[in-house]
PDB file of N, CA and C in Angstrom:
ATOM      1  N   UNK A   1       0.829  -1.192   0.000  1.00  0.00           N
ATOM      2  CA  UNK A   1       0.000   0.000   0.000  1.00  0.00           C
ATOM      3  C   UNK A   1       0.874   1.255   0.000  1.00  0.00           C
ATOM      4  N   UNK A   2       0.220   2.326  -0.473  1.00  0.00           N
ATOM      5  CA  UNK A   2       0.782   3.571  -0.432  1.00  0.00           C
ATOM      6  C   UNK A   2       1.017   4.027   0.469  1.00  0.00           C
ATOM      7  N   UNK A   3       2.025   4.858   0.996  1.00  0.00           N
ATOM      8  CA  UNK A   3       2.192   5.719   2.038  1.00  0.00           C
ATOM      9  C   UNK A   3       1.871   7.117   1.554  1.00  0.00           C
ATOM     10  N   UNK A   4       1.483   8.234   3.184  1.00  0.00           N
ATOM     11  CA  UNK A   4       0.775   9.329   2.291  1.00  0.00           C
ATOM     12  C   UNK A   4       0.559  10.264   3.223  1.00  0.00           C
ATOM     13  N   UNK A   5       0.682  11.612   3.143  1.00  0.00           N
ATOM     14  CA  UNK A   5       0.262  12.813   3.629  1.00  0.00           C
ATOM     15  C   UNK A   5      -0.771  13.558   3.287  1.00  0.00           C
ATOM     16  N   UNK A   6      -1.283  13.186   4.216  1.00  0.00           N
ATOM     17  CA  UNK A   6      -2.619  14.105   4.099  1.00  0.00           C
ATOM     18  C   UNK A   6      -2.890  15.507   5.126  1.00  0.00           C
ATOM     19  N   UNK A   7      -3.119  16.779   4.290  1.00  0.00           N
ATOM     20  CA  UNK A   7      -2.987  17.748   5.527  1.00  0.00           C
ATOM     21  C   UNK A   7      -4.649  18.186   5.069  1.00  0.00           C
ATOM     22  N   UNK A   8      -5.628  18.490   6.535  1.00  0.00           N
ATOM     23  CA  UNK A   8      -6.617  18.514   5.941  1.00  0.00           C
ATOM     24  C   UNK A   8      -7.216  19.968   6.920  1.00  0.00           C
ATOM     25  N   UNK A   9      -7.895  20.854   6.038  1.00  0.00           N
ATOM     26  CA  UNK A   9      -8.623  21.960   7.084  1.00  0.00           C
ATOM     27  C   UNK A   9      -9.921  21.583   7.118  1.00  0.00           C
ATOM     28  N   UNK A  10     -10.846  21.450   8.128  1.00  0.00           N
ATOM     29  CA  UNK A  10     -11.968  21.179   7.931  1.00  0.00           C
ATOM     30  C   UNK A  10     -12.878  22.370   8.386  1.00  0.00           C
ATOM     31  N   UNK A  11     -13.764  22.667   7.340  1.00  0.00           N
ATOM     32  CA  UNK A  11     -14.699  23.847   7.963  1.00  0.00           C
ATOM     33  C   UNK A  11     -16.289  23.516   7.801  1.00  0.00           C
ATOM     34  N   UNK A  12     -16.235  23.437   9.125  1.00  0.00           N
ATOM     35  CA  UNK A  12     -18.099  22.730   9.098  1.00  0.00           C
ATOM     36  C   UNK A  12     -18.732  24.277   9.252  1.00  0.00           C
ATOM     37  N   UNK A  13     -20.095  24.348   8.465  1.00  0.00           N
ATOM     38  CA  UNK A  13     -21.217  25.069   8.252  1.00  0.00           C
ATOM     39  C   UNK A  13     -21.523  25.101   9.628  1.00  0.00           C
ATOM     40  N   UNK A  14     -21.730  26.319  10.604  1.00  0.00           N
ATOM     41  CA  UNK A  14     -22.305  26.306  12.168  1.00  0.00           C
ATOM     42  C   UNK A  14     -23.099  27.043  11.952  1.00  0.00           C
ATOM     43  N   UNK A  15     -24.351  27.379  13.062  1.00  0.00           N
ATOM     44  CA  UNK A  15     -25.338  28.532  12.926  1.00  0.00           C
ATOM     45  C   UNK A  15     -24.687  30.008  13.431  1.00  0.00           C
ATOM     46  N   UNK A  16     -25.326  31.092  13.076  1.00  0.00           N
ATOM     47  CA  UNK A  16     -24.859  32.218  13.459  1.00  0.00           C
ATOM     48  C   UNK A  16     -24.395  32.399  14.628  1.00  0.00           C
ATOM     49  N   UNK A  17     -22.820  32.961  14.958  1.00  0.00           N
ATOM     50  CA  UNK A  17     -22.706  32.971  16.290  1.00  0.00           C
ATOM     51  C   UNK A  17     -22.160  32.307  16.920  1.00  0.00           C
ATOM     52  N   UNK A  18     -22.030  30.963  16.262  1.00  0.00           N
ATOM     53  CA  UNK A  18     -21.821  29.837  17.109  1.00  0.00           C
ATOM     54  C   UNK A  18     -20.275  29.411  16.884  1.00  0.00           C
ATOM     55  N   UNK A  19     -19.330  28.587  17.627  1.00  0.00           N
ATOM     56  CA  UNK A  19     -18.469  28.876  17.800  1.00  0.00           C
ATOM     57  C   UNK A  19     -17.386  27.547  17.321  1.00  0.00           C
ATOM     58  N   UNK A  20     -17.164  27.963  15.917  1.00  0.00           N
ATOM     59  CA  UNK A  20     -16.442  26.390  15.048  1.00  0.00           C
ATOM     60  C   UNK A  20     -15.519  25.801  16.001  1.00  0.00           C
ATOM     61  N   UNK A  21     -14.770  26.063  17.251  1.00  0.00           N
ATOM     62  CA  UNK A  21     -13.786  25.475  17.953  1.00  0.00           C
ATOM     63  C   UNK A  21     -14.252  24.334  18.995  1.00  0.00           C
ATOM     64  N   UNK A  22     -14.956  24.085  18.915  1.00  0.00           N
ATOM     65  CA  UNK A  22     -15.528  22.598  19.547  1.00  0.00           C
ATOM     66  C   UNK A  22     -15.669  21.539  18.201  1.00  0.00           C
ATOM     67  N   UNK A  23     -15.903  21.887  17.025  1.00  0.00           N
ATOM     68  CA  UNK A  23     -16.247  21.115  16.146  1.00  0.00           C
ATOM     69  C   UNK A  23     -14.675  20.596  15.653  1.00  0.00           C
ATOM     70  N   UNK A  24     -13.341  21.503  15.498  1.00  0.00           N
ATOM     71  CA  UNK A  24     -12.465  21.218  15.153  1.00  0.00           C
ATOM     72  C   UNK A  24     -11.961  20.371  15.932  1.00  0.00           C
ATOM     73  N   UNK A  25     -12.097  20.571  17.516  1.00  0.00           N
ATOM     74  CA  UNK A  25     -11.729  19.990  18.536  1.00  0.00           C
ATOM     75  C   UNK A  25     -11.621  18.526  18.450  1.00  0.00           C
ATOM     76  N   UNK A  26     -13.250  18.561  17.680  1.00  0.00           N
ATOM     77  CA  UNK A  26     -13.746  17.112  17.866  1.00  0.00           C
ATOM     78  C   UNK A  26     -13.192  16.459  16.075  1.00  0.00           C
ATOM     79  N   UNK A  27     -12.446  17.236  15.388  1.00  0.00           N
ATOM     80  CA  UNK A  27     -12.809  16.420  14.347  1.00  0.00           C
ATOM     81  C   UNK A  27     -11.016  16.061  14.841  1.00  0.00           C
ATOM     82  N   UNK A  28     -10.041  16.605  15.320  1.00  0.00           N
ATOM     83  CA  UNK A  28      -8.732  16.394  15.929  1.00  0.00           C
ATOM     84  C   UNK A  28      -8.903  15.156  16.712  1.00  0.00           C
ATOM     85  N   UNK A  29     -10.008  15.029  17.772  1.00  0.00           N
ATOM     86  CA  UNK A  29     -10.312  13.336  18.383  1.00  0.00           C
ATOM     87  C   UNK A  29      -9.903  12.513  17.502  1.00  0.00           C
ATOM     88  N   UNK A  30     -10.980  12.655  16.215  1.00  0.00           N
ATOM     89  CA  UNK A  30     -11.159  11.791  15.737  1.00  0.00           C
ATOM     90  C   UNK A  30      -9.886  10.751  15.230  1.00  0.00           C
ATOM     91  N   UNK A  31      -8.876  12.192  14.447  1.00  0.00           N
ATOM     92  CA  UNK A  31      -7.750  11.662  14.181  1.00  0.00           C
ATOM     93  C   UNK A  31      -6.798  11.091  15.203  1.00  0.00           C
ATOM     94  N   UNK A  32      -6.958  11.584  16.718  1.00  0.00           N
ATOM     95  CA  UNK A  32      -6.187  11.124  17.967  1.00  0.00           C
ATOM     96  C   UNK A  32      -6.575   9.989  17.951  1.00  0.00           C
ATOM     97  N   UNK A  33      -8.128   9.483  17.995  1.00  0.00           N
ATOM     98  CA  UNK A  33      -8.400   8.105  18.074  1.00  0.00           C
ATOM     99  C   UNK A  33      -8.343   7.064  16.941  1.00  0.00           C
ATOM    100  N   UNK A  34      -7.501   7.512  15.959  1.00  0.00           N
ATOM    101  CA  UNK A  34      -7.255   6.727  14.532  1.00  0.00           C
ATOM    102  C   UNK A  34      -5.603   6.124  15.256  1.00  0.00           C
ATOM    103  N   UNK A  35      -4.968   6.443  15.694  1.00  0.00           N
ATOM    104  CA  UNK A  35      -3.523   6.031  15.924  1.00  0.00           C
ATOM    105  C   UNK A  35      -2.429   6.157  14.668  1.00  0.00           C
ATOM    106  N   UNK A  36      -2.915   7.206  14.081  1.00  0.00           N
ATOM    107  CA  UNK A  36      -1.756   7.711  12.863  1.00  0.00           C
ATOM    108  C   UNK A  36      -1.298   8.774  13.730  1.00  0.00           C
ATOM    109  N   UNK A  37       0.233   8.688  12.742  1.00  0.00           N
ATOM    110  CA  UNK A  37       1.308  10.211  13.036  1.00  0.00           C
ATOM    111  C   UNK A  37       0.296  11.035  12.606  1.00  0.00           C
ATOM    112  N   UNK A  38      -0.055  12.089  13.818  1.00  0.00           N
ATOM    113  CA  UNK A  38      -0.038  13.481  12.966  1.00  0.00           C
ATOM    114  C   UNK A  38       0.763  14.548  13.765  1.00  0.00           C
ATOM    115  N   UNK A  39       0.271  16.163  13.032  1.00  0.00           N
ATOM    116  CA  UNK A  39       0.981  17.155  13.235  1.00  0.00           C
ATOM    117  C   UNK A  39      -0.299  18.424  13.375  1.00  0.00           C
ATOM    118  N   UNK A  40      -0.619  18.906  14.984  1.00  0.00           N
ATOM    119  CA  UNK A  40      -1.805  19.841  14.295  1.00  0.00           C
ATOM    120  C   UNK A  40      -1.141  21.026  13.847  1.00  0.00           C
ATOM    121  N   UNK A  41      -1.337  22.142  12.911  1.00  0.00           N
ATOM    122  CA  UNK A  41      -0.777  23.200  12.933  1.00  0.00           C
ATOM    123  C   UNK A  41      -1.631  24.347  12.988  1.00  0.00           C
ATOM    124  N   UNK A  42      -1.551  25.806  13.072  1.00  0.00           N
ATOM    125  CA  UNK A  42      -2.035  26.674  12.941  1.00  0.00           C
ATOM    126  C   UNK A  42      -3.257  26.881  12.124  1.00  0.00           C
ATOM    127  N   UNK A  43      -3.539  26.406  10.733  1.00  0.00           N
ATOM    128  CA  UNK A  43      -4.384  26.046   9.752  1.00  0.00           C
ATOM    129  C   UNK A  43      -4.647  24.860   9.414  1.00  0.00           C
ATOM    130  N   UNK A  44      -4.100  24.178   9.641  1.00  0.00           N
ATOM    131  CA  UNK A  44      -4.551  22.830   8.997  1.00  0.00           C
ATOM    132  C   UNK A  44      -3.556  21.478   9.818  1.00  0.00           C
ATOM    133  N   UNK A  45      -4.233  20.399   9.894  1.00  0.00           N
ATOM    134  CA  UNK A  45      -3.363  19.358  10.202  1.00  0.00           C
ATOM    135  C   UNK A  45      -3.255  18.257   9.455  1.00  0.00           C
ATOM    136  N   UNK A  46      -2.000  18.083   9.544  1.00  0.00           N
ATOM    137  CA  UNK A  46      -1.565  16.752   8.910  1.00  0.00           C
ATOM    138  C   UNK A  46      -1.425  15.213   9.217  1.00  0.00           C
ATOM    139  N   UNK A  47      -1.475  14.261   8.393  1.00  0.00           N
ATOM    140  CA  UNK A  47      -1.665  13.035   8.998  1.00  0.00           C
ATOM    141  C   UNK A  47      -0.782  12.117   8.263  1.00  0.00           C
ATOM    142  N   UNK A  48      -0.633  11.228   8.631  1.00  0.00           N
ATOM    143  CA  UNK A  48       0.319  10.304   7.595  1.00  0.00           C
ATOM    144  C   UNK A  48      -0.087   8.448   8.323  1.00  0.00           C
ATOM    145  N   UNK A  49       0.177   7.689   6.926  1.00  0.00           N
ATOM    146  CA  UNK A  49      -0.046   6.753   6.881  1.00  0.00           C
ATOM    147  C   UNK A  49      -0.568   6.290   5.440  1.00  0.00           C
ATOM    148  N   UNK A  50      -1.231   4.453   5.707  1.00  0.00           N
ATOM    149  CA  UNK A  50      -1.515   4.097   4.527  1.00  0.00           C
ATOM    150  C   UNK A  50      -2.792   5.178   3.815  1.00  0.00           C
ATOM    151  N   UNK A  51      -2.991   5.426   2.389  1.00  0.00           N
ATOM    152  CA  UNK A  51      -4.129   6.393   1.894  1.00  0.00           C
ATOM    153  C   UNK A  51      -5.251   6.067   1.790  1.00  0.00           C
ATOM    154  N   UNK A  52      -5.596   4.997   2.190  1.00  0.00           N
ATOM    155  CA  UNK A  52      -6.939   4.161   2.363  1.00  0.00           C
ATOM    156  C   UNK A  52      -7.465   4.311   3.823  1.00  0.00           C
ATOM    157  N   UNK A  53      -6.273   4.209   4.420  1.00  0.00           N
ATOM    158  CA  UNK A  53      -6.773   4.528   5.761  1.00  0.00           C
ATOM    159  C   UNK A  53      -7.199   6.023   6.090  1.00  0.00           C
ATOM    160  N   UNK A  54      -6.127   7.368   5.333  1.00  0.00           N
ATOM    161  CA  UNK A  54      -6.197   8.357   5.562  1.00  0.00           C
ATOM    162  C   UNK A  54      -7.584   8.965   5.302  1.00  0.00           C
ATOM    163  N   UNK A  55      -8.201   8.549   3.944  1.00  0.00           N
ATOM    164  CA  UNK A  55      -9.282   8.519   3.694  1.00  0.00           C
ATOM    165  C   UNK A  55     -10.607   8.237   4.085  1.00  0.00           C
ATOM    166  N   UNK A  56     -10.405   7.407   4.783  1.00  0.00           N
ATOM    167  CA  UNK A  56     -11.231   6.530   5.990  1.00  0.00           C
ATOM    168  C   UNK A  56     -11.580   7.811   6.720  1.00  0.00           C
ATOM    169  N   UNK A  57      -9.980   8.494   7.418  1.00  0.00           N
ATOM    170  CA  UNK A  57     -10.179   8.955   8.772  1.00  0.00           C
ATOM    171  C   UNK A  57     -10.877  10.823   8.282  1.00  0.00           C
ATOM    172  N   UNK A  58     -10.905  11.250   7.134  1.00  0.00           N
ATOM    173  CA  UNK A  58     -11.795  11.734   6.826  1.00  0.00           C
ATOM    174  C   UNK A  58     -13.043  11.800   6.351  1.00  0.00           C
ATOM    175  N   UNK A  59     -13.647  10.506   6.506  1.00  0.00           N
ATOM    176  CA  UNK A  59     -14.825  10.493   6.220  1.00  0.00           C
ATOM    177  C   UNK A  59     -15.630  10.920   7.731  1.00  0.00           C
ATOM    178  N   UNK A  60     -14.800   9.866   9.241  1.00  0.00           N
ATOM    179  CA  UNK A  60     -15.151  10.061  10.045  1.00  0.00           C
ATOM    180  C   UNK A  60     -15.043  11.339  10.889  1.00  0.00           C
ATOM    181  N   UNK A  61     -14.029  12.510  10.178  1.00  0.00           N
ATOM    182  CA  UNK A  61     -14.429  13.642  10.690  1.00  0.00           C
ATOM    183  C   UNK A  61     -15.320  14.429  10.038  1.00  0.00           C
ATOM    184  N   UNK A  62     -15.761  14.226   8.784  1.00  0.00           N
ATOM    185  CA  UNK A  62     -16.940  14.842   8.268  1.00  0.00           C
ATOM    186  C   UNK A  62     -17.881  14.007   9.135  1.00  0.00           C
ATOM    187  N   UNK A  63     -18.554  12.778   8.896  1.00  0.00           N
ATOM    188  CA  UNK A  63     -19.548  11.962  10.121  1.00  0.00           C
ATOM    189  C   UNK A  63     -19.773  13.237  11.431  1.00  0.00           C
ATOM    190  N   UNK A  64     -18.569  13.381  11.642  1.00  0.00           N
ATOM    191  CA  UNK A  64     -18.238  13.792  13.261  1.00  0.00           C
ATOM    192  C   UNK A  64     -19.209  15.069  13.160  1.00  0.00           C
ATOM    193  N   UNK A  65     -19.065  15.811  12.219  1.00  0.00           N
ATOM    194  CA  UNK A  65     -19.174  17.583  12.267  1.00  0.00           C
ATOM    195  C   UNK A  65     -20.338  17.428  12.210  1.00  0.00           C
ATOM    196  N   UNK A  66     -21.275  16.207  11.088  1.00  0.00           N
ATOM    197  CA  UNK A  66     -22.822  15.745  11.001  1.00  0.00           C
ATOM    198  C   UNK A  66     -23.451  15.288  12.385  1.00  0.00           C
ATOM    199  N   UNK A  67     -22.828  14.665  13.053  1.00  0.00           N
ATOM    200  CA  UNK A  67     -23.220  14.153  14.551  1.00  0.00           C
ATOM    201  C   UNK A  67     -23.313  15.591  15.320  1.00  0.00           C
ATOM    202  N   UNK A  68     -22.484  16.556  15.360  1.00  0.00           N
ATOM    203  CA  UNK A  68     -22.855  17.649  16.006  1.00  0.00           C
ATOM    204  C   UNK A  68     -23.608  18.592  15.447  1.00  0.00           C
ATOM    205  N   UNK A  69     -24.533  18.778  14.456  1.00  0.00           N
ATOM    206  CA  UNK A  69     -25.242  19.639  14.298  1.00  0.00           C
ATOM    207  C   UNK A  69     -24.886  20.353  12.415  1.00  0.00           C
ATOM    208  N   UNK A  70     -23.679  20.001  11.817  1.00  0.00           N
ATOM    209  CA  UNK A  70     -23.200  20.587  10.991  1.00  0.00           C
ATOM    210  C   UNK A  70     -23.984  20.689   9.773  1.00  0.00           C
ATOM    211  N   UNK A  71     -25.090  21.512   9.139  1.00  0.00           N
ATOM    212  CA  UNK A  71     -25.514  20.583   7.968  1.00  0.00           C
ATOM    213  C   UNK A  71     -24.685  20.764   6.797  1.00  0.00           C
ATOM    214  N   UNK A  72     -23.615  21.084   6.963  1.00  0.00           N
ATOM    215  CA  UNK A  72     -22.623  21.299   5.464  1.00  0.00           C
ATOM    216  C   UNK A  72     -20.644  21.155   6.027  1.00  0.00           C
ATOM    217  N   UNK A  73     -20.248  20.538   5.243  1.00  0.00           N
ATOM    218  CA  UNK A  73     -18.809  20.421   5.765  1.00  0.00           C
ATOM    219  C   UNK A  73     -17.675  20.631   4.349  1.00  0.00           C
ATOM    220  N   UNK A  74     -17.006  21.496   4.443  1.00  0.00           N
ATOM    221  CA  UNK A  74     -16.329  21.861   3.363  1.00  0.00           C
ATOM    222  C   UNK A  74     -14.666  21.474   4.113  1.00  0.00           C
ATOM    223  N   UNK A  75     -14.392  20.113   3.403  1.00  0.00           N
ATOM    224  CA  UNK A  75     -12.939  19.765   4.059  1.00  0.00           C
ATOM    225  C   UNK A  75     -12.091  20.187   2.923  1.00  0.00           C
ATOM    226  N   UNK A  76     -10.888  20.838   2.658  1.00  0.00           N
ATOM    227  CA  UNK A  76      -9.734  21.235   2.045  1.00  0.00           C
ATOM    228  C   UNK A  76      -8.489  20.712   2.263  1.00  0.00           C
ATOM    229  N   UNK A  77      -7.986  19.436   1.301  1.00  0.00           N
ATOM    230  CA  UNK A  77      -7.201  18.699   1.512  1.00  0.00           C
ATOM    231  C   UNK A  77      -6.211  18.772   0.646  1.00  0.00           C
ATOM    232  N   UNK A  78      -4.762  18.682   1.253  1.00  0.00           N
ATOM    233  CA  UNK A  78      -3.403  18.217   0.505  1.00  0.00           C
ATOM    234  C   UNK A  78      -2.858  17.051   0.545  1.00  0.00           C
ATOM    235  N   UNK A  79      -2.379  16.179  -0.439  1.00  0.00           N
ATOM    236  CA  UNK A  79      -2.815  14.913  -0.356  1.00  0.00           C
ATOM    237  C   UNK A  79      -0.905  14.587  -1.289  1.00  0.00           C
ATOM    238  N   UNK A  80       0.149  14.198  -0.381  1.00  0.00           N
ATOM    239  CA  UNK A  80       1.350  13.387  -0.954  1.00  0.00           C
ATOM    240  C   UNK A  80       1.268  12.207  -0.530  1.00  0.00           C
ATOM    241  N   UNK A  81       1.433  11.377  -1.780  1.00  0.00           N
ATOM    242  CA  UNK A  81       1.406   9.583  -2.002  1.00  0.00           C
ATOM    243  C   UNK A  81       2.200   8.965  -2.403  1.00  0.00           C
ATOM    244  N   UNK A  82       2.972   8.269  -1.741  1.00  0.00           N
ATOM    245  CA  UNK A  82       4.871   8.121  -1.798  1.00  0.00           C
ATOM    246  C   UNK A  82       4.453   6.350  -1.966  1.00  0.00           C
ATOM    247  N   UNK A  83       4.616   6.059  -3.232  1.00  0.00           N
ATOM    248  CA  UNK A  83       4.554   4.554  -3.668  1.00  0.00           C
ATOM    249  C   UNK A  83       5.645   3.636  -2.789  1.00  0.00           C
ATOM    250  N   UNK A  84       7.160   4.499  -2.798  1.00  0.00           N
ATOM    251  CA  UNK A  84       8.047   3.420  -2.347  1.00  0.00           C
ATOM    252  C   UNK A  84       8.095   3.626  -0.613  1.00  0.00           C
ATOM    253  N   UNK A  85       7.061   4.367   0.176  1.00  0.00           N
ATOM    254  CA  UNK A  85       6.393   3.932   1.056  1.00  0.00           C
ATOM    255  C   UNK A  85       7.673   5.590   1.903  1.00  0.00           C
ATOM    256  N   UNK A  86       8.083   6.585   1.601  1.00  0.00           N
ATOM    257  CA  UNK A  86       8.655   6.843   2.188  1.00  0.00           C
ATOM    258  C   UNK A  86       8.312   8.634   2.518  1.00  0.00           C
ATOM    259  N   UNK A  87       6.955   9.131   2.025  1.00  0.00           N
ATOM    260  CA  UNK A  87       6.172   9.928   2.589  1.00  0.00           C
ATOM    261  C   UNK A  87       5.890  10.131   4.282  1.00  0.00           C
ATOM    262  N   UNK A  88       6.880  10.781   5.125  1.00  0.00           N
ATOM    263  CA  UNK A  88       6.805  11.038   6.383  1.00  0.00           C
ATOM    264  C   UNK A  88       6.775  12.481   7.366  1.00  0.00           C
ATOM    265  N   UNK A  89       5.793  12.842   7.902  1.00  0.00           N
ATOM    266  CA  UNK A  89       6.255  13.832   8.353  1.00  0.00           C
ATOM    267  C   UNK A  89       7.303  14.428   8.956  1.00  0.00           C
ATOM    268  N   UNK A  90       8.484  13.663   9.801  1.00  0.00           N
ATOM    269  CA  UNK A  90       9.158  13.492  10.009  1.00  0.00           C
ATOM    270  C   UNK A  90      10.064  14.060   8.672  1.00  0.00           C
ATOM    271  N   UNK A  91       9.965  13.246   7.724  1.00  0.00           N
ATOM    272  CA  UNK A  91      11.299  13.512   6.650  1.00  0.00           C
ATOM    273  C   UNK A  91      11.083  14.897   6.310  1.00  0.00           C
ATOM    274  N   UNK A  92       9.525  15.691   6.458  1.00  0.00           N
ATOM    275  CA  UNK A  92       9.204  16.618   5.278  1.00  0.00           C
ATOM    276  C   UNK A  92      10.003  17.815   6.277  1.00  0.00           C
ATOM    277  N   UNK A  93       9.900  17.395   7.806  1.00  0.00           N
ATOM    278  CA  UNK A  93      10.449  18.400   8.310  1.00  0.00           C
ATOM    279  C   UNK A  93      11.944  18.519   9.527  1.00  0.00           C
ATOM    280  N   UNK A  94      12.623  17.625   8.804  1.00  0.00           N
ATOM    281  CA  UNK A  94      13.891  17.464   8.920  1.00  0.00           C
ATOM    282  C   UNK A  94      14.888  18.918   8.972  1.00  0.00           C
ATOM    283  N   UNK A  95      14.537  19.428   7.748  1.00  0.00           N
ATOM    284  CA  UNK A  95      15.512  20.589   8.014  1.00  0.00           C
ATOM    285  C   UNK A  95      14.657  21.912   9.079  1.00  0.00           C
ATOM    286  N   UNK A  96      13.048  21.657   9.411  1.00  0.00           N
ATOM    287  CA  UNK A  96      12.850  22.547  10.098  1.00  0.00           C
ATOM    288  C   UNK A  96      12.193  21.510  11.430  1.00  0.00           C
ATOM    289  N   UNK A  97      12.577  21.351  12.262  1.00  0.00           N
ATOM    290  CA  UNK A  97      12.236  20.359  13.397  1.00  0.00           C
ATOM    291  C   UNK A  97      11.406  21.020  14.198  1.00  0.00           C
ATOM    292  N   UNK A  98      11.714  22.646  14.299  1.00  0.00           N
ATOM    293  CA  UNK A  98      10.728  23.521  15.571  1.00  0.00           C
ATOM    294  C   UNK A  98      10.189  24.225  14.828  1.00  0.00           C
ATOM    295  N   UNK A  99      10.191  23.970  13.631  1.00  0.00           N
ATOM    296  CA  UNK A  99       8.538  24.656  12.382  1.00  0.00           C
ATOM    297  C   UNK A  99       9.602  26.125  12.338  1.00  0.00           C
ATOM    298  N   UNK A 100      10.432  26.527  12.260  1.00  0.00           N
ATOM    299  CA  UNK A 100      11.522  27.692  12.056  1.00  0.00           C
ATOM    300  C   UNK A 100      12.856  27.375  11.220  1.00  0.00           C
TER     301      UNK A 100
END
């Protein structure tokens, strides 16, 4: 299987007012409770592993944003797929280790 980076922003549809940082919160679980490397960052987080799986684990944070109330979810994804299996977050940030 492929190895693969996936960095994903997710922006669920909320009602007026209401406050998207519980929904991100929860769609970050989701990936905590997948047991892949990730990386959260400022805008967006990243994940790594097989791309079948990665895929998976965005379906269940869209699910997630639907379980809380979301009726629309607009996820924005970057997607590297390293055949000879060597796509890592780790490697991508070798020369910057403290994101500087």
């Amino acid at each position: 299987m492929a190895q693969a980076l996936l960095s994903i922003q997710i922006l669920p549809k909320v009602n007026g007012g209401e406050d998207v940082i519980p929904y991100v919160d929860r769609a970050i679980e989701v990936i905590k409770a997948s047991g892949v490397t990730y990386r959260v960052g400022p805008l967006e987080t990243t994940l790594e592993g097989e791309l079948d799986h990665l895929i998976a684990i965005v379906k269940q944070m869209n699910d997630a944003m639907f379980e809380m109330g979301s009726p629309q979810v607009m996820s924005q994804i970057k997607l590297v797929v390293n055949k000879a299996g060597e796509a890592s977050i780790a490697k991508q940030l070798t020369k910057y280790p403290d994101g500087q």
